[in-house]
Protein backbone atom coordinates (compact mmCIF):
# COMPACT_ATOMS: atom_id res chain seq x y z
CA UNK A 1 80.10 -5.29 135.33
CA UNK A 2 80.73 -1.67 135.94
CA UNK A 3 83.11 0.32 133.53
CA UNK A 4 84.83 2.84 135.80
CA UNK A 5 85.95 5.04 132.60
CA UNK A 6 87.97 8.19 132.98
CA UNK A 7 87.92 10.72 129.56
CA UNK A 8 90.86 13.12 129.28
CA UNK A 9 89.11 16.82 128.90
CA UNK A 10 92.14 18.30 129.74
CA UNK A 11 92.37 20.45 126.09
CA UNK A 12 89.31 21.91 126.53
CA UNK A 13 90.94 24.52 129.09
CA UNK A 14 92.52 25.86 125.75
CA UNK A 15 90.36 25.12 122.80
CA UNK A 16 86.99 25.17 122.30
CA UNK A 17 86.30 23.95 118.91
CA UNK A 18 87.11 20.58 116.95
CA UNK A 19 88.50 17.78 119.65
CA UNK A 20 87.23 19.85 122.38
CA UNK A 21 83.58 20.04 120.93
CA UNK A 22 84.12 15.78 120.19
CA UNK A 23 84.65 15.38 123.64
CA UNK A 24 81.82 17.38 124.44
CA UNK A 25 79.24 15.99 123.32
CA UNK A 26 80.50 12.39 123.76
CA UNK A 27 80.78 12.84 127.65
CA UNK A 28 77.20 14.40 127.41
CA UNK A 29 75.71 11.24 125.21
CA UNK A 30 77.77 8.64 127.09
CA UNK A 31 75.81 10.31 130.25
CA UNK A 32 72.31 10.52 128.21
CA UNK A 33 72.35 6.92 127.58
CA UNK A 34 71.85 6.52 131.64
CA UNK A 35 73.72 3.33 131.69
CA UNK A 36 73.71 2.58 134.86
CA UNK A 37 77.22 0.05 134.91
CA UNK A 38 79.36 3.58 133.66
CA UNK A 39 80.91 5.18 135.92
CA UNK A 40 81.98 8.31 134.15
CA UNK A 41 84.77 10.22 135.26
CA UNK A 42 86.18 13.86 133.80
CA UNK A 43 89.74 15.10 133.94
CA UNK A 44 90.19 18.38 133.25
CA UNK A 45 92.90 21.33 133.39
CA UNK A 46 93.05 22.53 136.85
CA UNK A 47 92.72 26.40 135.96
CA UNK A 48 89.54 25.13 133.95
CA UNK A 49 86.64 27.03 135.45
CA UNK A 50 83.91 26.12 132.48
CA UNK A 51 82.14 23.54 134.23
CA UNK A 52 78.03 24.28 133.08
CA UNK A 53 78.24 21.33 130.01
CA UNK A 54 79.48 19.14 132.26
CA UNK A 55 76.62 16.23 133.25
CA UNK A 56 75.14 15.90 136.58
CA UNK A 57 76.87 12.27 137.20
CA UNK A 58 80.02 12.54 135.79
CA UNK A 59 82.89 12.72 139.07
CA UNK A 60 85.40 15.89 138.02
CA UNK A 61 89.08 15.47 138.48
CA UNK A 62 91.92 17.72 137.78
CA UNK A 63 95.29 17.37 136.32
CA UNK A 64 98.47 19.88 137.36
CA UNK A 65 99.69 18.69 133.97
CA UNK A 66 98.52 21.13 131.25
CA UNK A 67 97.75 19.63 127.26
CA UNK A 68 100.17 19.01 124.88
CA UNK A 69 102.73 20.28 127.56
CA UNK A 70 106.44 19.44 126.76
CA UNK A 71 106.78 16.78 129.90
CA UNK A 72 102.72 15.34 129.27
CA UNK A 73 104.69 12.10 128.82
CA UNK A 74 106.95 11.90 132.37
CA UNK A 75 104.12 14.14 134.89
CA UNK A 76 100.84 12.86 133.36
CA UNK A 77 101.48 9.24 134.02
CA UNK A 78 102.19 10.13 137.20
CA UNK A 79 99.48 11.72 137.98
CA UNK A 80 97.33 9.09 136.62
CA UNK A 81 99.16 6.57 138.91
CA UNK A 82 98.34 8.71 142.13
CA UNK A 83 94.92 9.13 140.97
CA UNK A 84 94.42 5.97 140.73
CA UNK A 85 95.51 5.14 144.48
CA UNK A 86 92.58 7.30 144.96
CA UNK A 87 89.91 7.12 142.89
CA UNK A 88 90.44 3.00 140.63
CA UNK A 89 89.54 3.57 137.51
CA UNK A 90 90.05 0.81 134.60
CA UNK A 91 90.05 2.69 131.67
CA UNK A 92 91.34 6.00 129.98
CA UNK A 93 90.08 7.24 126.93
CA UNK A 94 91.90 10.07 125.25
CA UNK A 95 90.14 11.88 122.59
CA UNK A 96 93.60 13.53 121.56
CA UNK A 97 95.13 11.07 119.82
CA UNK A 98 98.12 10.63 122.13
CA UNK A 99 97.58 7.90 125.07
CA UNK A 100 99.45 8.32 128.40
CA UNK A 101 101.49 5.23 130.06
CA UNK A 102 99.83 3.55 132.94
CA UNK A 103 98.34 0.06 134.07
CA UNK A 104 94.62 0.51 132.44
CA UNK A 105 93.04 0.31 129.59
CA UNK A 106 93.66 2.57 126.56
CA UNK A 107 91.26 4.07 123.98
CA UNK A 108 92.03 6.92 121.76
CA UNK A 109 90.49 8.87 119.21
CA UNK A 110 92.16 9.64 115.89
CA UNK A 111 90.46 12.36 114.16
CA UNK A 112 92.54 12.38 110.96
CA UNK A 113 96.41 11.90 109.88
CA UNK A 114 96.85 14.96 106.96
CA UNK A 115 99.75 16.16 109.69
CA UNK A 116 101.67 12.53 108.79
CA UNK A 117 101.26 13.28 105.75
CA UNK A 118 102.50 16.85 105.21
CA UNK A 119 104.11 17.63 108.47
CA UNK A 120 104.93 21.13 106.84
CA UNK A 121 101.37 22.05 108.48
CA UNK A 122 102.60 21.76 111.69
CA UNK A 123 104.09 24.25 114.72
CA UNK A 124 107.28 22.43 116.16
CA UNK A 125 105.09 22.30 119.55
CA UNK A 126 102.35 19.79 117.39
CA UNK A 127 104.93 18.15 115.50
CA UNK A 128 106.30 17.17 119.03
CA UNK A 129 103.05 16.30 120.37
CA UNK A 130 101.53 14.33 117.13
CA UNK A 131 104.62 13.02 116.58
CA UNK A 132 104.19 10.44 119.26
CA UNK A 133 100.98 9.17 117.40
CA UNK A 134 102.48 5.70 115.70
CA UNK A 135 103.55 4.86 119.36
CA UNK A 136 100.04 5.71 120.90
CA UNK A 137 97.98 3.43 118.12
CA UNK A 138 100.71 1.08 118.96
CA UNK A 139 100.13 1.38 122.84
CA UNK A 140 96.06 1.46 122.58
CA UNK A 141 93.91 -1.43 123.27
CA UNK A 142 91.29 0.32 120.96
CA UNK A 143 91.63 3.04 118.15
CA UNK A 144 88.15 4.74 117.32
CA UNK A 145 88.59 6.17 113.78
CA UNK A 146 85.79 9.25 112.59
CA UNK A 147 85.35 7.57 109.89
CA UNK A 148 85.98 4.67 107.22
CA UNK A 149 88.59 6.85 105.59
CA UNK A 150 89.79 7.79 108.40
CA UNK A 151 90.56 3.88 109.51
CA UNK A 152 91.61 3.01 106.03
CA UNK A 153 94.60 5.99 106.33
CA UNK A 154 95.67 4.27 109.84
CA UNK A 155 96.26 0.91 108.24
CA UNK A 156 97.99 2.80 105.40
CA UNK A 157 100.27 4.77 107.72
CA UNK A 158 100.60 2.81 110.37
CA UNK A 159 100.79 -0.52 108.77
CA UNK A 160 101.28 -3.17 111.30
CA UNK A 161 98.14 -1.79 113.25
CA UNK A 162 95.92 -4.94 114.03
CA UNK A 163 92.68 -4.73 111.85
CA UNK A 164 90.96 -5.82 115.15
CA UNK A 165 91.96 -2.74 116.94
CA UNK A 166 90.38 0.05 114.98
CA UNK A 167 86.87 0.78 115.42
CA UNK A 168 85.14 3.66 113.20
CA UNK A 169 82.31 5.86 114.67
CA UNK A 170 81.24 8.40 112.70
CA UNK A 171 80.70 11.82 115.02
CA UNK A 172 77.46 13.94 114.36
CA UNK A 173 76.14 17.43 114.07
CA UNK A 174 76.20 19.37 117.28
CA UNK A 175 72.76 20.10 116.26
CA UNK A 176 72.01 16.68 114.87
CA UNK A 177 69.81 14.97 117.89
CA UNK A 178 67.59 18.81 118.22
CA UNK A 179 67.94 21.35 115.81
CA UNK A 180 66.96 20.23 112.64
CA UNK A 181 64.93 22.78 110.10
CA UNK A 182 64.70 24.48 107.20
CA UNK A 183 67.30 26.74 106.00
CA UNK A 184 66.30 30.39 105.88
CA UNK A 185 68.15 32.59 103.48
CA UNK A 186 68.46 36.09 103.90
CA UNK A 187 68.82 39.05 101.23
CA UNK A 188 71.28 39.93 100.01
CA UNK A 189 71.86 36.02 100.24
CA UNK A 190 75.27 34.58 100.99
CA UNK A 191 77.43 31.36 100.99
CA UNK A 192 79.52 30.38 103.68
CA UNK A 193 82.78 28.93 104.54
CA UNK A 194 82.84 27.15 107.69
CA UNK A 195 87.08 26.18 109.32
CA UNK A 196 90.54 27.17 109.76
CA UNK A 197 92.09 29.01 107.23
CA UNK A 198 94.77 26.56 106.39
CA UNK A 199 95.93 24.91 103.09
CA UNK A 200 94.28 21.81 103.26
CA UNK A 201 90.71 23.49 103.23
CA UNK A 202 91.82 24.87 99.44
CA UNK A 203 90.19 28.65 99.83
CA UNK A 204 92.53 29.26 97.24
CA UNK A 205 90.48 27.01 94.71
CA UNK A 206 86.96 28.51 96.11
CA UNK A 207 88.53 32.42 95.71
CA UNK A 208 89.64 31.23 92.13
CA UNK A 209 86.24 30.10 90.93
CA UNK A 210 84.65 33.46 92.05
CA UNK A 211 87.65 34.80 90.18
CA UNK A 212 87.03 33.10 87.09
CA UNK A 213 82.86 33.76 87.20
CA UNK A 214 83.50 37.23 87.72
CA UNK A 215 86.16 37.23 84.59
CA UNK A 216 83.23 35.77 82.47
CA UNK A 217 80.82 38.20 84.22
CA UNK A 218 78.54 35.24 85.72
CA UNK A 219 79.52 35.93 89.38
CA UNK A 220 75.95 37.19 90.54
CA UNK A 221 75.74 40.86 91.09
CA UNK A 222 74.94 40.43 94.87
CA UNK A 223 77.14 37.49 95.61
CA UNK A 224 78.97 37.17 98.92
CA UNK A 225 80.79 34.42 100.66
CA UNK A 226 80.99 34.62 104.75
CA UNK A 227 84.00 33.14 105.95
CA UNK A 228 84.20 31.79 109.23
CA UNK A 229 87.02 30.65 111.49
CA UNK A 230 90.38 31.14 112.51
CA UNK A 231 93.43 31.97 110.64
CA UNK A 232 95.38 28.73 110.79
CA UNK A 233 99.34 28.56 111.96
CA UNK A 234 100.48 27.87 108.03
CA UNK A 235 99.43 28.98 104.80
CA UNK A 236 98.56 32.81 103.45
CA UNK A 237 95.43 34.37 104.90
CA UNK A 238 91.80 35.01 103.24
CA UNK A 239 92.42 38.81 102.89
CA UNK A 240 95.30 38.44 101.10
CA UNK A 241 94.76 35.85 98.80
CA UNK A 242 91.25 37.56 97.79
CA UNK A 243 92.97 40.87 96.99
CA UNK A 244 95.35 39.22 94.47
CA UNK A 245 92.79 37.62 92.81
CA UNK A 246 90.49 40.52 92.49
CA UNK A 247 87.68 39.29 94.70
CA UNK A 248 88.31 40.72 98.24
CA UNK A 249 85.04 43.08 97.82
CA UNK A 250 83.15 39.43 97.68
CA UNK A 251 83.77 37.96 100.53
CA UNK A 252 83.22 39.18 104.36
CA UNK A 253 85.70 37.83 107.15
CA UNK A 254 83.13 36.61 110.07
CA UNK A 255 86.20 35.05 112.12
CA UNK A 256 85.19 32.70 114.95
CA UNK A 257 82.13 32.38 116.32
CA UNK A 258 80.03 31.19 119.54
CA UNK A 259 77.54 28.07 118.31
CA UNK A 260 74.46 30.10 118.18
CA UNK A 261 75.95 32.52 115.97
CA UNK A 262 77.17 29.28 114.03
CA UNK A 263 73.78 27.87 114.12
CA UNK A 264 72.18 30.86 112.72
CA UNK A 265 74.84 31.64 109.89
CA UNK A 266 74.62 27.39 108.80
CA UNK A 267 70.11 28.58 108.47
CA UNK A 268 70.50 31.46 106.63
CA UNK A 269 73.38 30.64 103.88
CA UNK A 270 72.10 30.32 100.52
CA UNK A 271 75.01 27.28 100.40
CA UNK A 272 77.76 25.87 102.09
CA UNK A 273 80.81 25.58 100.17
CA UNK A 274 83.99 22.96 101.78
CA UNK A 275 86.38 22.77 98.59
CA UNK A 276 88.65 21.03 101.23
CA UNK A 277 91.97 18.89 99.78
CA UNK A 278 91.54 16.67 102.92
CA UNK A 279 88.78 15.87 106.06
CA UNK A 280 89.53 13.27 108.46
CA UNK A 281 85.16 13.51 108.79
CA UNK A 282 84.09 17.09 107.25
CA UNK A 283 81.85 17.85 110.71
CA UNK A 284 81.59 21.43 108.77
CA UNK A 285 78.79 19.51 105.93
CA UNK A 286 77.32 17.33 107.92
CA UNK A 287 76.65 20.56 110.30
CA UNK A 288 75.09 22.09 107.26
CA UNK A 289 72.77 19.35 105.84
CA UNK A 290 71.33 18.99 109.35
CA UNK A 291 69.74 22.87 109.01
CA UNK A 292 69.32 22.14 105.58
CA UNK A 293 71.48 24.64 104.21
CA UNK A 294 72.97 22.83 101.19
CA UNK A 295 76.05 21.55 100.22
CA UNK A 296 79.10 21.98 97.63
CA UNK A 297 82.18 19.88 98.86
CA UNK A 298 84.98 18.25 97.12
CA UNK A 299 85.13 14.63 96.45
CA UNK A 300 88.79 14.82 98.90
CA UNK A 301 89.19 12.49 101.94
CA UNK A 302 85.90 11.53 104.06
CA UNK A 303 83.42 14.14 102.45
CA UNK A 304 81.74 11.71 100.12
CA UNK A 305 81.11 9.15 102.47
CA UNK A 306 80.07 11.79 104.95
CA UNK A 307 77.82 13.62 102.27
CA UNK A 308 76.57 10.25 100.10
CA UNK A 309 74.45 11.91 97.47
CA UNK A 310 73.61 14.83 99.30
CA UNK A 311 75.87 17.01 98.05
CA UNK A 312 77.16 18.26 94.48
CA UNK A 313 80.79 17.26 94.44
CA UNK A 314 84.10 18.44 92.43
CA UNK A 315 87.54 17.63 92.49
CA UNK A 316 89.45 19.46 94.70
CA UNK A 317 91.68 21.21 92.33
CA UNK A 318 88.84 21.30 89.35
CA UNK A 319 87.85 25.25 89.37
CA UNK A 320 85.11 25.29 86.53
CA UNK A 321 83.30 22.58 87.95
CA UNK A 322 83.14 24.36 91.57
CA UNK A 323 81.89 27.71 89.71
CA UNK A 324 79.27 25.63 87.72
CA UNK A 325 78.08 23.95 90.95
CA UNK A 326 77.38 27.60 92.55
CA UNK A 327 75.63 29.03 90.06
CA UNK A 328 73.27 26.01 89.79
CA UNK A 329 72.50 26.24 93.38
CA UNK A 330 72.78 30.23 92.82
CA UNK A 331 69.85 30.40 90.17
CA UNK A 332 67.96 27.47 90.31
CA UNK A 333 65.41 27.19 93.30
CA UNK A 334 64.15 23.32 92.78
CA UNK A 335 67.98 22.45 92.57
CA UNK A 336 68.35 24.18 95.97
CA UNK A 337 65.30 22.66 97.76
CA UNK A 338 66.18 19.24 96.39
CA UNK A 339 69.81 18.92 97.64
CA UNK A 340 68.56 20.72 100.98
CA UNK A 341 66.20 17.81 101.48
CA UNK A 342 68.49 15.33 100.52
CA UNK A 343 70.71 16.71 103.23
CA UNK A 344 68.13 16.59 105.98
CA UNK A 345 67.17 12.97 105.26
CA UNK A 346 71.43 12.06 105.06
CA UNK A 347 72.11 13.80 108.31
CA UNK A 348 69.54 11.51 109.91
CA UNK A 349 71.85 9.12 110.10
CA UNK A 350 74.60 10.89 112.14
CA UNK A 351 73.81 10.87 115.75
CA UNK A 352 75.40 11.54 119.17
CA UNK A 353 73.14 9.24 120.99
CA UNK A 354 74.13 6.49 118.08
CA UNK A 355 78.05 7.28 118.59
CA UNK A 356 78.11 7.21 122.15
CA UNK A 357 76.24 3.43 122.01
CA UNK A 358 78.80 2.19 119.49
CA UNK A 359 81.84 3.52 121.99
CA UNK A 360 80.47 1.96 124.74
CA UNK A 361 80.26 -1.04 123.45
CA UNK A 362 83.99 -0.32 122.68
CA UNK A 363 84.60 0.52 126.54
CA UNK A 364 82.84 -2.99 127.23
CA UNK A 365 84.66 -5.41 125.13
């Protein structure tokens, strides 16, 4: 039977990280899997010009309705609804969370729900937009969750969710299927932050261990942590909170970055270091362990069953533990190669070609 399947691209116009990068490279291992009863179809933004990672067989459509735009929920269904007149198409999968009205099937993706949770995070444009997330789980005929934690948080939130409704498929490594090597540090070596600055990733418990090493002088002489991302919408920013504690001539703001910068700053970091209070999948580690660069994360949300025993863990709030954990990695070169390998042989298990198998089999049943 073929599965005439349309995916909702539409955010990628505006972002090109997180969701955006999930619907990436599902569209491109839903079209690597050459199955020849999918019929895949793309909608995108109809100023959206960045068409080269689109693949060969997928048909392109375009929506007048831009993401997350205040009337999404009156013009998109709408345009669905003409679209369909057009081009059939029995299902709609929506990688944003929020599912749009209309007589066909409906999958979404929920990446995490930390914005349910503490809604202070939010802009009053997402808090609009998210908001409508209990009614879009409700509306779905399938819920792909990230992850296990990720699925157990729906059921928790959302309570009379249907067990039978919420599937879990873990993403993977944008490198995961191709890139995988040895990590290659560089002198003077670094560690690296990877992600928004935003409360929830805790850079105020990372700056505070460097604080505290360099109070006991143990902070190594040549220590620096790269930090790398955007400055989220909430919470006080890197510079700032470094200067107060005395550590702003140890770390070096790298802001965002194209992937093969990414790529390259993952190989040569001495460590990664994701002291996060909450991941809906922590994409960041399992990014890391696949270049074998390894891993310090807290034991918060999804990162242990992301990271297994691949990784040293610490609470997220537990300060002397996170300093111990660096300077065992720091000093210690059979500790390093050890939990590097470890992360290669974990990451293994994370694959694009593996997710997009398990969704389709959600897009058949």
């Amino acid at each position: 039977m073929m599965i005439n399947l349309l995916i909702d691209a539409r955010l990628m116009f505006y972002r090109k990280a997180g969701i955006s990068q999930y619907t990436r490279h599902l569209v491109q291992a839903l079209a690597n899997l050459n199955e020849a009863a999918l019929r895949l179809n793309i909608l995108l933004d109809r100023r959206d010009q960045d068409l080269a990672w689109l693949p060969k067989q997928a048909h392109i459509f375009r929506a007048l309705t831009p993401a997350h735009h205040r009337f999404e929920s009156i013009t998109l269904p709408l345009e669905l609804a003409l679209l369909q007149l057009r081009q059939p198409f029995q299902s709609l999968h929506s990688p944003d969370f929020i599912m749009a009205r209309g007589r066909f099937k409906k999958i979404i993706t929920v990446h995490d729900l930390y914005f349910m949770q503490h809604p202070e995070v939010m802009s009053a444009d997402g808090a609009r937009y998210y908001g409508r997330v209990g009614w879009s789980v409700a509306q779905a005929d399938a819920v792909i969750a990230v992850s296990e934690f990720t699925r157990r948080d729906i059921h928790r939130l959302l309570p009379s969710t249907p067990a039978y409704k919420v599937h879990v498929v873990h993403e993977a490594a944008a490198a995961a299927d191709h890139l995988i090597g040895a990590s290659a540090s560089v002198n003077p070596p670094y560690a690296l932050f990877v992600g928004t600055a935003e409360p929830r990733k805790n850079l105020i418990t990372l700056l505070t261990a460097l604080a505290r090493l360099r109070e006991q002088s143990r902070l190594p002489e040549q220590f620096k942590l790269r930090i790398v991302g955007a400055q989220g919408w909430a919470g006080d920013t890197p510079q700032r909170m470094a200067q107060t504690l005395g550590v702003s001539d140890v770390i070096e703001l790298v802001g965002e970055v194209d992937h093969a910068r990414l790529h390259t700053l993952y190989c040569q970091a001495k460590m990664l270091l994701l002291p996060s209070h909450y991941e809906g999948f922590g994409l960041t580690a399992l990014e890391a362990m696949t270049l074998g660069t390894p891993v310090i994360c807290s034991n918060a949300g999804s990162l242990p069953e992301i990271v297994g025993d691949a990784a040293l863990l610490h609470d997220p709030l537990d300060v002397a533990t996170l300093g111990e954990h660096i300077l065992r990695l720091w000093h210690h070169t059979a500790l390093h190669n050890d939990y590097a390998q470890r992360g290669l042989q974990r990451a293994q298990l994370f694959s694009w070609a593996r997710a997009a198998r398990e969704t389709l089999k959600i897009y058949t049943q």
